[in-house]
PDB file of N, CA and C in Angstrom:
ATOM      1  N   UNK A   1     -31.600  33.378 -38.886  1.00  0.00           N
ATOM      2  CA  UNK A   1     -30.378  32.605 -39.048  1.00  0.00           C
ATOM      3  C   UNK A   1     -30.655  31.149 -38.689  1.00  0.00           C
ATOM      4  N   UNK A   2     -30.269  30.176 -39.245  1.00  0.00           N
ATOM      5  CA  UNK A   2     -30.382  28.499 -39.429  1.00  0.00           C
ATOM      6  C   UNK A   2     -28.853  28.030 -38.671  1.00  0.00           C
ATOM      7  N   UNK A   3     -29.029  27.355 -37.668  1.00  0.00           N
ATOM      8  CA  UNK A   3     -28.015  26.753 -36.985  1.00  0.00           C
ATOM      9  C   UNK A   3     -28.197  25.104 -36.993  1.00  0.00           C
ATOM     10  N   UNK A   4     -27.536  24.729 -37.617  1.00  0.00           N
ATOM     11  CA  UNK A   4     -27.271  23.137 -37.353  1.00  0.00           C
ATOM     12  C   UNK A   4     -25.804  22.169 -37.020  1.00  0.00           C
ATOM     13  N   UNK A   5     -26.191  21.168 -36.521  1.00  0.00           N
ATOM     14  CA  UNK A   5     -25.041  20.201 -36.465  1.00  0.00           C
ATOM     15  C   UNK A   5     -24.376  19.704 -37.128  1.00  0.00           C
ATOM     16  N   UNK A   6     -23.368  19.937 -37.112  1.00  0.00           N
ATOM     17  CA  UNK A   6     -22.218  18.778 -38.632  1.00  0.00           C
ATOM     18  C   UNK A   6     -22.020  17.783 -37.620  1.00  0.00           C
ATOM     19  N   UNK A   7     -20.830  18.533 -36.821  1.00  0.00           N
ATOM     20  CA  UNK A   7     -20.038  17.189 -36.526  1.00  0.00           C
ATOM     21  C   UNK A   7     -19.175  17.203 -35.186  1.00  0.00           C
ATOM     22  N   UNK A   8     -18.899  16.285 -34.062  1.00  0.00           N
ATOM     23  CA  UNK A   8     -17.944  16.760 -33.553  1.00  0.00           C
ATOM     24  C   UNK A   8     -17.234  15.398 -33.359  1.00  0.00           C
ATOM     25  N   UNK A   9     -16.198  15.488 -32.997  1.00  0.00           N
ATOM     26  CA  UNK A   9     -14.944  14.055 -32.643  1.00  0.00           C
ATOM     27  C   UNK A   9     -14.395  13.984 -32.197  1.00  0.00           C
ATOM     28  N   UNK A  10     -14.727  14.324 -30.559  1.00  0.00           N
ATOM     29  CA  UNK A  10     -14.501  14.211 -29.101  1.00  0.00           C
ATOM     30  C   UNK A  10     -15.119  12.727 -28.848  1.00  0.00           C
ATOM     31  N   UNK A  11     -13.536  11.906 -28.030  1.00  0.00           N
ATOM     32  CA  UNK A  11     -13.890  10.002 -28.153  1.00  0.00           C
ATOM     33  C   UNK A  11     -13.418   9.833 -26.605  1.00  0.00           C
ATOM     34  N   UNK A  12     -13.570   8.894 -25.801  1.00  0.00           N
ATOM     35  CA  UNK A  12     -13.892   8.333 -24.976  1.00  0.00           C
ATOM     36  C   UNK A  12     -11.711   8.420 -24.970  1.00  0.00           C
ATOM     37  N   UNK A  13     -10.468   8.884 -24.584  1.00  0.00           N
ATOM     38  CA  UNK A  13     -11.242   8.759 -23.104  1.00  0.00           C
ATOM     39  C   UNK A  13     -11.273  10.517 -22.505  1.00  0.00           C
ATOM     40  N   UNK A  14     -10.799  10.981 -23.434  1.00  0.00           N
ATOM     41  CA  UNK A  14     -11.349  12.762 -23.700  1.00  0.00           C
ATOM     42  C   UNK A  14     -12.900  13.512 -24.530  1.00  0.00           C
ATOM     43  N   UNK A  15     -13.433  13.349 -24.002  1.00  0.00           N
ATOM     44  CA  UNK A  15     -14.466  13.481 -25.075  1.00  0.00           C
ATOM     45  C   UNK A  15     -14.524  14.955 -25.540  1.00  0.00           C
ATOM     46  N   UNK A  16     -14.116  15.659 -23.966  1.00  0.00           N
ATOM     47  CA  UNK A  16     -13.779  17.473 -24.201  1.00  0.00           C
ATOM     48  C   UNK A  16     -13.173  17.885 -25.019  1.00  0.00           C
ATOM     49  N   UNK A  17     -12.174  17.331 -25.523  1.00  0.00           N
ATOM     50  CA  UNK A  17     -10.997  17.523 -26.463  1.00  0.00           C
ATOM     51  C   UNK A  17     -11.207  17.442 -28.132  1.00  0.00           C
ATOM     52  N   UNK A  18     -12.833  17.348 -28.704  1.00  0.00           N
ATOM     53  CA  UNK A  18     -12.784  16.879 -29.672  1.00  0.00           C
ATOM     54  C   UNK A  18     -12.733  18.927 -30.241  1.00  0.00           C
ATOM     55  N   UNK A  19     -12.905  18.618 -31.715  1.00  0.00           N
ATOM     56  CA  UNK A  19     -13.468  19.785 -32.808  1.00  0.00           C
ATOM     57  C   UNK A  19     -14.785  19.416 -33.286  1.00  0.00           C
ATOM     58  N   UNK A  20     -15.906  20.627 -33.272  1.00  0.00           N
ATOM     59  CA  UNK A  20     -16.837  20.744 -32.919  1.00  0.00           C
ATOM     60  C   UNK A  20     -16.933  21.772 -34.021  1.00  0.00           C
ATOM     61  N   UNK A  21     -18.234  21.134 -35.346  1.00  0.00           N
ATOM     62  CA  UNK A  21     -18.794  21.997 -36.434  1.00  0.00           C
ATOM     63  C   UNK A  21     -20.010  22.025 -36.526  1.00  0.00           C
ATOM     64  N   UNK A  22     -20.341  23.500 -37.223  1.00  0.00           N
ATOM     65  CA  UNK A  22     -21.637  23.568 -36.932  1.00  0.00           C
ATOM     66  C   UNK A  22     -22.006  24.449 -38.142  1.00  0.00           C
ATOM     67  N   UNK A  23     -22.956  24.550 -39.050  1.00  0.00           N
ATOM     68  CA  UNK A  23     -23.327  25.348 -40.044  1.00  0.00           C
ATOM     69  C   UNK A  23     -24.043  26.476 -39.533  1.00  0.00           C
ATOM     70  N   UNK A  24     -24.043  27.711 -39.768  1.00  0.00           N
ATOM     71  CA  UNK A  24     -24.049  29.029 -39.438  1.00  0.00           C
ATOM     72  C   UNK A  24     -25.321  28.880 -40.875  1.00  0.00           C
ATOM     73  N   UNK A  25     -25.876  29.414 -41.208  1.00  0.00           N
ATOM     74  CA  UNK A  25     -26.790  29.380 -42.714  1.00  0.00           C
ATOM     75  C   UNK A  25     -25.952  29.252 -43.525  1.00  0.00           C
ATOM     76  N   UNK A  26     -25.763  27.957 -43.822  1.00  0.00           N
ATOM     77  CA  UNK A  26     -24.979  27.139 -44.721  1.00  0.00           C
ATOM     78  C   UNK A  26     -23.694  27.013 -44.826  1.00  0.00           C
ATOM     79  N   UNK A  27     -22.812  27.917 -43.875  1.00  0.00           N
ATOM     80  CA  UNK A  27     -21.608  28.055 -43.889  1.00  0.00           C
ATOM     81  C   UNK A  27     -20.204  27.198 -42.511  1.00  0.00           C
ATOM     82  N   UNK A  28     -19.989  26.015 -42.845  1.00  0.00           N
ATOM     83  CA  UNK A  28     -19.582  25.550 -41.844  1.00  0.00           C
ATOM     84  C   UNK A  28     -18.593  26.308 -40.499  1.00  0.00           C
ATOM     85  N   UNK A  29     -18.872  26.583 -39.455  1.00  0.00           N
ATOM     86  CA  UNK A  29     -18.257  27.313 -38.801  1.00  0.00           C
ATOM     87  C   UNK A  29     -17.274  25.978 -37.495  1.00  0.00           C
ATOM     88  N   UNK A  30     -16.281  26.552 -37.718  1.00  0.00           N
ATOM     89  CA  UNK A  30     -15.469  25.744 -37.064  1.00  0.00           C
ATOM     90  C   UNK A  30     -15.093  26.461 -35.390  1.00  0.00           C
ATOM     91  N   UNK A  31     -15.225  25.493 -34.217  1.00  0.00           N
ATOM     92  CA  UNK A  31     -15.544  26.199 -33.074  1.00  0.00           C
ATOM     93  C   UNK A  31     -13.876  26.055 -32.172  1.00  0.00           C
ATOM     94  N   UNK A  32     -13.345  26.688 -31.447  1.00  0.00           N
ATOM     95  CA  UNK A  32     -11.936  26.806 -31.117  1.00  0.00           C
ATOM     96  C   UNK A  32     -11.796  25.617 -30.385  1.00  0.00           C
ATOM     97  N   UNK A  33     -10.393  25.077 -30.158  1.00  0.00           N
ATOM     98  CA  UNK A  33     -10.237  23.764 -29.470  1.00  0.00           C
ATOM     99  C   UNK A  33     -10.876  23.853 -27.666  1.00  0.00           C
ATOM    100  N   UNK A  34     -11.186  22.498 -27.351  1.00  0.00           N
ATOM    101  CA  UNK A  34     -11.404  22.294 -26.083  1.00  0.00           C
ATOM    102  C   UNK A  34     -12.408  23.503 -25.819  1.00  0.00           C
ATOM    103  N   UNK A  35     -13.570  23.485 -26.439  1.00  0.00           N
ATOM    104  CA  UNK A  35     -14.498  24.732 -26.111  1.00  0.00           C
ATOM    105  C   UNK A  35     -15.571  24.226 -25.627  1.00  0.00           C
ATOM    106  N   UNK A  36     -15.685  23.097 -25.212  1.00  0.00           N
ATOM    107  CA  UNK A  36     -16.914  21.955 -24.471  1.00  0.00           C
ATOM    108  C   UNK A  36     -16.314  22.171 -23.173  1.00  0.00           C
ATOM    109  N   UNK A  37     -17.379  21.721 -22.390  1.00  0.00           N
ATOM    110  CA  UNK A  37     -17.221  21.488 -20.726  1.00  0.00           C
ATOM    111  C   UNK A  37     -18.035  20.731 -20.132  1.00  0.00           C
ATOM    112  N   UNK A  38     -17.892  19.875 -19.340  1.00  0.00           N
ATOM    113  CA  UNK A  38     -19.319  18.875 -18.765  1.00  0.00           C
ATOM    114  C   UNK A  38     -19.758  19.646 -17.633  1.00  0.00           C
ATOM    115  N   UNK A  39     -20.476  19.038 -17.232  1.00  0.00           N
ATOM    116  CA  UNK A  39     -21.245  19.754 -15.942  1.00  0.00           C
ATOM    117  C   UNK A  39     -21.783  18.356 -15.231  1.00  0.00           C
ATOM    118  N   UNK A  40     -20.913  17.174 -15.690  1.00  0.00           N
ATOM    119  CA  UNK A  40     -20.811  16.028 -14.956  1.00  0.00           C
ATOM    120  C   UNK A  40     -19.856  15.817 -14.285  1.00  0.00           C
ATOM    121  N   UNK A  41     -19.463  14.772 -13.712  1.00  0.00           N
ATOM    122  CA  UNK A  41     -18.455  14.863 -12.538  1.00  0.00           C
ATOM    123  C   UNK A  41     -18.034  13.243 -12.137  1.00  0.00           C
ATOM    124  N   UNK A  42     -16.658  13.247 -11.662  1.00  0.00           N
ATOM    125  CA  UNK A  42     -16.048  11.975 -11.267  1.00  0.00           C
ATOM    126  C   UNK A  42     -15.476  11.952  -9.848  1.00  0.00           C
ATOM    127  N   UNK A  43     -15.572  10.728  -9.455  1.00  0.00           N
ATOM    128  CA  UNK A  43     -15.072  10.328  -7.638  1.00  0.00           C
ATOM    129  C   UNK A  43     -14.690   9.289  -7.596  1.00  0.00           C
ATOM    130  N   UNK A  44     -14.228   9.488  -6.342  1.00  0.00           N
ATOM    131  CA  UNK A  44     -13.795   8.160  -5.977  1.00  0.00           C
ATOM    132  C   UNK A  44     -14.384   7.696  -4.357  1.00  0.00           C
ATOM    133  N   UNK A  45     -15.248   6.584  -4.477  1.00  0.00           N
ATOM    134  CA  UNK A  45     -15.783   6.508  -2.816  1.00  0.00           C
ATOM    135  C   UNK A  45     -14.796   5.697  -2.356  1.00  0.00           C
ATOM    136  N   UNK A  46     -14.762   5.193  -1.054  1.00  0.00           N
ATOM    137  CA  UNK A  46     -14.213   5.103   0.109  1.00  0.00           C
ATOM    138  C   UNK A  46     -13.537   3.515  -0.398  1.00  0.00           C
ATOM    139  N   UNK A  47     -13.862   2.838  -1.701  1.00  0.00           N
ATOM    140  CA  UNK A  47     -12.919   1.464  -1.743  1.00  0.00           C
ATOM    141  C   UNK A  47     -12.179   2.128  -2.704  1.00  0.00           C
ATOM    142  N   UNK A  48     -11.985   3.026  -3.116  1.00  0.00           N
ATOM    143  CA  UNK A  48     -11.348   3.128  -4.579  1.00  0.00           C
ATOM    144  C   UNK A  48     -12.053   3.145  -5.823  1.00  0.00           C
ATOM    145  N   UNK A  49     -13.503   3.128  -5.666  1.00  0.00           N
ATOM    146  CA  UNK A  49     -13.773   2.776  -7.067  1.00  0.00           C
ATOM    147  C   UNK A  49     -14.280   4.233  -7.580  1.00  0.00           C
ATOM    148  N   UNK A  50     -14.061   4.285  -8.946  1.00  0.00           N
ATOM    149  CA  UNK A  50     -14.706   5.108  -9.904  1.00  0.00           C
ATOM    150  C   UNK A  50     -15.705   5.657  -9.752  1.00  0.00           C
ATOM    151  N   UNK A  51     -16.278   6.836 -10.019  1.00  0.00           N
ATOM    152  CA  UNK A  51     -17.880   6.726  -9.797  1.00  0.00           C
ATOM    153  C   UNK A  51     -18.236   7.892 -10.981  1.00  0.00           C
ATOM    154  N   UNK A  52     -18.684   7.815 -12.118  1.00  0.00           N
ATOM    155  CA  UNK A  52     -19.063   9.073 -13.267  1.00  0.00           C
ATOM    156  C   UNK A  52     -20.289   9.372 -12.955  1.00  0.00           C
ATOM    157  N   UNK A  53     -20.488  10.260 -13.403  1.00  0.00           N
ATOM    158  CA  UNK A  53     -21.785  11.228 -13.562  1.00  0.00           C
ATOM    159  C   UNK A  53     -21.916  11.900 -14.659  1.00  0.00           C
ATOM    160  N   UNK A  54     -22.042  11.536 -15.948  1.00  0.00           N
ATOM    161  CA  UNK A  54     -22.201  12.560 -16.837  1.00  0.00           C
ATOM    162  C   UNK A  54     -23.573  13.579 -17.261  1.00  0.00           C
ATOM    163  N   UNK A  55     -22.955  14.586 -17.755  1.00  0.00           N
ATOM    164  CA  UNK A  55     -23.883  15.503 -17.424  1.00  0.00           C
ATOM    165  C   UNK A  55     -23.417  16.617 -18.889  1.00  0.00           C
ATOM    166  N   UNK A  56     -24.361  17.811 -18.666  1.00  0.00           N
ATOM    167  CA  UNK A  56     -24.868  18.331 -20.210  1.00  0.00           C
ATOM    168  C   UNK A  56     -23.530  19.308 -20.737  1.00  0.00           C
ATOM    169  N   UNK A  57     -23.474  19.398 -21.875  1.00  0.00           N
ATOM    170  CA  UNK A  57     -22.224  20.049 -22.404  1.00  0.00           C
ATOM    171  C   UNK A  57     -22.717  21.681 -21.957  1.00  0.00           C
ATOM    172  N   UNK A  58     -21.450  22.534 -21.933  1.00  0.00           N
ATOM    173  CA  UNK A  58     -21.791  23.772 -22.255  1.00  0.00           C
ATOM    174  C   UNK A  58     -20.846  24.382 -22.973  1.00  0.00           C
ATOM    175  N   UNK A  59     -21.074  25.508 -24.071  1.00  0.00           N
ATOM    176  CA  UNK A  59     -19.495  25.761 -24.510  1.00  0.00           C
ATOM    177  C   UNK A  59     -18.903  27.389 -24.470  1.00  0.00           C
ATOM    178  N   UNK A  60     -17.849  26.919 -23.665  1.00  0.00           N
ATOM    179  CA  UNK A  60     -17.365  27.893 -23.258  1.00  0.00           C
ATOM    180  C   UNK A  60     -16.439  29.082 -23.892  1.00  0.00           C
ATOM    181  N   UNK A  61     -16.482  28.314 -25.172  1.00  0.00           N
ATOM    182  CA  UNK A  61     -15.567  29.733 -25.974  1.00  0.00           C
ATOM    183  C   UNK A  61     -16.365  29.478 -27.568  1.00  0.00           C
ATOM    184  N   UNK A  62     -16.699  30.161 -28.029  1.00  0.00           N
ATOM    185  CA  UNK A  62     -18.053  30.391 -28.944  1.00  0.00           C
ATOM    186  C   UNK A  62     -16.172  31.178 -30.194  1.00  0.00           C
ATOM    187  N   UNK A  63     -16.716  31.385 -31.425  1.00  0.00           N
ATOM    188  CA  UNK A  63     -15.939  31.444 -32.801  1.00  0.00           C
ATOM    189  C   UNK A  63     -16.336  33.121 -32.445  1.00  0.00           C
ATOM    190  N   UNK A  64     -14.806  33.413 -33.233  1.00  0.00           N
ATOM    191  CA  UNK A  64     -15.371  35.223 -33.304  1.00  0.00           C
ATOM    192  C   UNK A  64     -16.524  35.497 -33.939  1.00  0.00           C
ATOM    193  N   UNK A  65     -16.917  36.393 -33.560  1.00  0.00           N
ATOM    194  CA  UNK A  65     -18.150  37.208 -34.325  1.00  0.00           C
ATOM    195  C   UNK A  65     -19.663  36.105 -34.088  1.00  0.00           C
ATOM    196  N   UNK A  66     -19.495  34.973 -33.219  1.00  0.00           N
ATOM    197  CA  UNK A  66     -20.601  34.040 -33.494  1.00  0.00           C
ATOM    198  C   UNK A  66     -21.681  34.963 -32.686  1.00  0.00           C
ATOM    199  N   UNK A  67     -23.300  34.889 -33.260  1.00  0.00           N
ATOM    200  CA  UNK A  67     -24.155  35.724 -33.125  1.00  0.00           C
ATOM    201  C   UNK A  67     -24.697  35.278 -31.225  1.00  0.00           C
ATOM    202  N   UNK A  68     -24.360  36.302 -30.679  1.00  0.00           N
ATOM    203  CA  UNK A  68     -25.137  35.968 -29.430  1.00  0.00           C
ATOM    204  C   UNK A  68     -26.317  35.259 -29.365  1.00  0.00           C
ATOM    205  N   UNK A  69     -27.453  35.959 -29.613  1.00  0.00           N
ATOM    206  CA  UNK A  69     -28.952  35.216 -29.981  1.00  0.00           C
ATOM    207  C   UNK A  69     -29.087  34.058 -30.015  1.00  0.00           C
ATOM    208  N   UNK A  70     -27.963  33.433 -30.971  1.00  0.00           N
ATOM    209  CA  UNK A  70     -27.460  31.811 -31.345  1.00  0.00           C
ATOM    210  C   UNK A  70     -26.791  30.801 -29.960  1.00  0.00           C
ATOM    211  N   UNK A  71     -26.057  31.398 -29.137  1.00  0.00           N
ATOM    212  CA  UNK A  71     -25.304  30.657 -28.137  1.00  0.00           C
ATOM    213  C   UNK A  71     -26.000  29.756 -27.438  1.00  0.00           C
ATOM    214  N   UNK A  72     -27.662  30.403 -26.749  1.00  0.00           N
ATOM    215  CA  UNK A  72     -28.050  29.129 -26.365  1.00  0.00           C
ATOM    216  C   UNK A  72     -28.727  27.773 -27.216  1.00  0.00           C
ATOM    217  N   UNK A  73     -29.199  28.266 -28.119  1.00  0.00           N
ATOM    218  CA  UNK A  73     -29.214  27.188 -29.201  1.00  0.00           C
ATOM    219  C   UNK A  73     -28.414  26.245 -29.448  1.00  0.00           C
ATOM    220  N   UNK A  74     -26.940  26.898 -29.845  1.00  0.00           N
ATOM    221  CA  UNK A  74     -26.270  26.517 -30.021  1.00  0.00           C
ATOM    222  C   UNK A  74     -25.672  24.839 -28.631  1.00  0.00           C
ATOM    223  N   UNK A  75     -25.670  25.385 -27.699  1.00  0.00           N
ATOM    224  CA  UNK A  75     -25.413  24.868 -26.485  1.00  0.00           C
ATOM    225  C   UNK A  75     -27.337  23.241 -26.623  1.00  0.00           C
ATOM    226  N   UNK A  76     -27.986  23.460 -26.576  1.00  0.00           N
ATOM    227  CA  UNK A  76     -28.879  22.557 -27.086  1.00  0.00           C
ATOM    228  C   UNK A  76     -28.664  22.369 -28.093  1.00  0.00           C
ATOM    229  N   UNK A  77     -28.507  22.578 -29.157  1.00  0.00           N
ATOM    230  CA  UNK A  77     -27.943  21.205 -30.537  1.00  0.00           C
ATOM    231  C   UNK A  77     -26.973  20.264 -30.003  1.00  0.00           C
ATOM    232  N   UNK A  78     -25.739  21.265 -29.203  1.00  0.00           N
ATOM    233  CA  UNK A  78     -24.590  20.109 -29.100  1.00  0.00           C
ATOM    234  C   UNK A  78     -25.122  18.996 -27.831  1.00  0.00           C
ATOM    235  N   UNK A  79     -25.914  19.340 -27.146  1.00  0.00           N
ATOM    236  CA  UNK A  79     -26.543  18.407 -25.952  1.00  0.00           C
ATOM    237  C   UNK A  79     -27.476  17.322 -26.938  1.00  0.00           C
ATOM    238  N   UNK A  80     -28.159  17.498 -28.147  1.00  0.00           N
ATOM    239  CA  UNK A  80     -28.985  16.821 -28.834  1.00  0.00           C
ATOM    240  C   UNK A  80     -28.569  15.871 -29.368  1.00  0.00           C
ATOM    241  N   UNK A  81     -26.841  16.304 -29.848  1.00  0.00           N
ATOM    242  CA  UNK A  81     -26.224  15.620 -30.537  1.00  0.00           C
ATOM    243  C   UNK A  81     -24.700  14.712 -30.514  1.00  0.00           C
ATOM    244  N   UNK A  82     -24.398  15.174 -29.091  1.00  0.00           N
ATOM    245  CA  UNK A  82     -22.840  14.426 -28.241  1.00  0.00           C
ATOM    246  C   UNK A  82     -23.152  13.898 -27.213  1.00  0.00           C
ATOM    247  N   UNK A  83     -22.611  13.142 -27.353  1.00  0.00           N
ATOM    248  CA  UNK A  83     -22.388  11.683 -25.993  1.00  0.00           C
ATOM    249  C   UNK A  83     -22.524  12.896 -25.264  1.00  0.00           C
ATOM    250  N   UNK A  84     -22.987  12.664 -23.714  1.00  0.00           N
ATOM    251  CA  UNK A  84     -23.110  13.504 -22.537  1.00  0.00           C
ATOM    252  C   UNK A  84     -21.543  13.533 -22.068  1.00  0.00           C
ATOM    253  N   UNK A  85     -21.210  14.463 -21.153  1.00  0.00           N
ATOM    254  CA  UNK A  85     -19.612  14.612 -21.312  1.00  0.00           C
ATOM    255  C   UNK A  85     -19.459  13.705 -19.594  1.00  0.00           C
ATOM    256  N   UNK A  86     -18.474  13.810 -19.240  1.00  0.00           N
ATOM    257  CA  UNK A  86     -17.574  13.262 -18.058  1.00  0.00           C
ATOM    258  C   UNK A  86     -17.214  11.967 -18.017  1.00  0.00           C
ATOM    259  N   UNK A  87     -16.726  11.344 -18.566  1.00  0.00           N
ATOM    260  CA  UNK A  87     -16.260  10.006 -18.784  1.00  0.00           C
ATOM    261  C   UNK A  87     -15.329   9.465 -17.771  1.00  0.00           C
ATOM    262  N   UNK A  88     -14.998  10.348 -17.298  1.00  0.00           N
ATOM    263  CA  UNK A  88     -13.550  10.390 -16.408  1.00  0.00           C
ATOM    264  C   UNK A  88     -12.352   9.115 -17.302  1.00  0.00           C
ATOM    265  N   UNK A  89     -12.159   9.610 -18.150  1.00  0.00           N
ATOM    266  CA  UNK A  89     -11.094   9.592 -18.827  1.00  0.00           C
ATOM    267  C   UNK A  89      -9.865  10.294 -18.710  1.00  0.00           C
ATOM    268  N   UNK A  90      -9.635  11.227 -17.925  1.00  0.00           N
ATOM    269  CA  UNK A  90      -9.063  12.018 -17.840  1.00  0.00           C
ATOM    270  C   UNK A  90      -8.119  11.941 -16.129  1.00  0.00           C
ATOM    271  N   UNK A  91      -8.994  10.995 -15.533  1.00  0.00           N
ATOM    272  CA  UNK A  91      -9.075  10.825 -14.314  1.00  0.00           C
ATOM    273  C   UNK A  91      -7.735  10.210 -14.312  1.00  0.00           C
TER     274      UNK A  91
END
């Protein structure tokens, strides 16, 4: 089975929030909303200021029937191919 990247359009100041496609062997498979997660992180030190850390996607809710075998792959394409997540946009 052939897994590649289309597309995703998760923007600054949610980047989690985008829709996320991916071709299955040739067949565009569309992945459920908000199914990204960072594993980066936001603070605030001791004046108030901001502090990001972004860090690698993982995705946490995969399309019915999507082939196990595929998930971690899957999870490295979208790291190959999306801004790193935690923007603290959300903050």
């Amino acid at each position: 089975m052939k897994l590649e990247f289309v597309s995703y359009d998760g923007a600054y100041p949610n980047l989690c929030s985008g829709t996320l496609k991916m071709k299955l062997d040739g067949a565009v498979v569309t992945f459920p909303d908000y199914c990204l997660s960072s594993d980066g992180s936001v603070w605030f030190d001791d004046d108030c200021n901001e502090n990001v850390e972004e860090g690698d996607w993982t995705i946490g809710i995969f399309p019915e029937n999507f082939p196990e075998e595929l998930k971690e792959e899957a999870e490295k394409i979208v790291n190959e191919n999306v801004r790193k997540g935690c923007c603290g946009g959300c903050v």
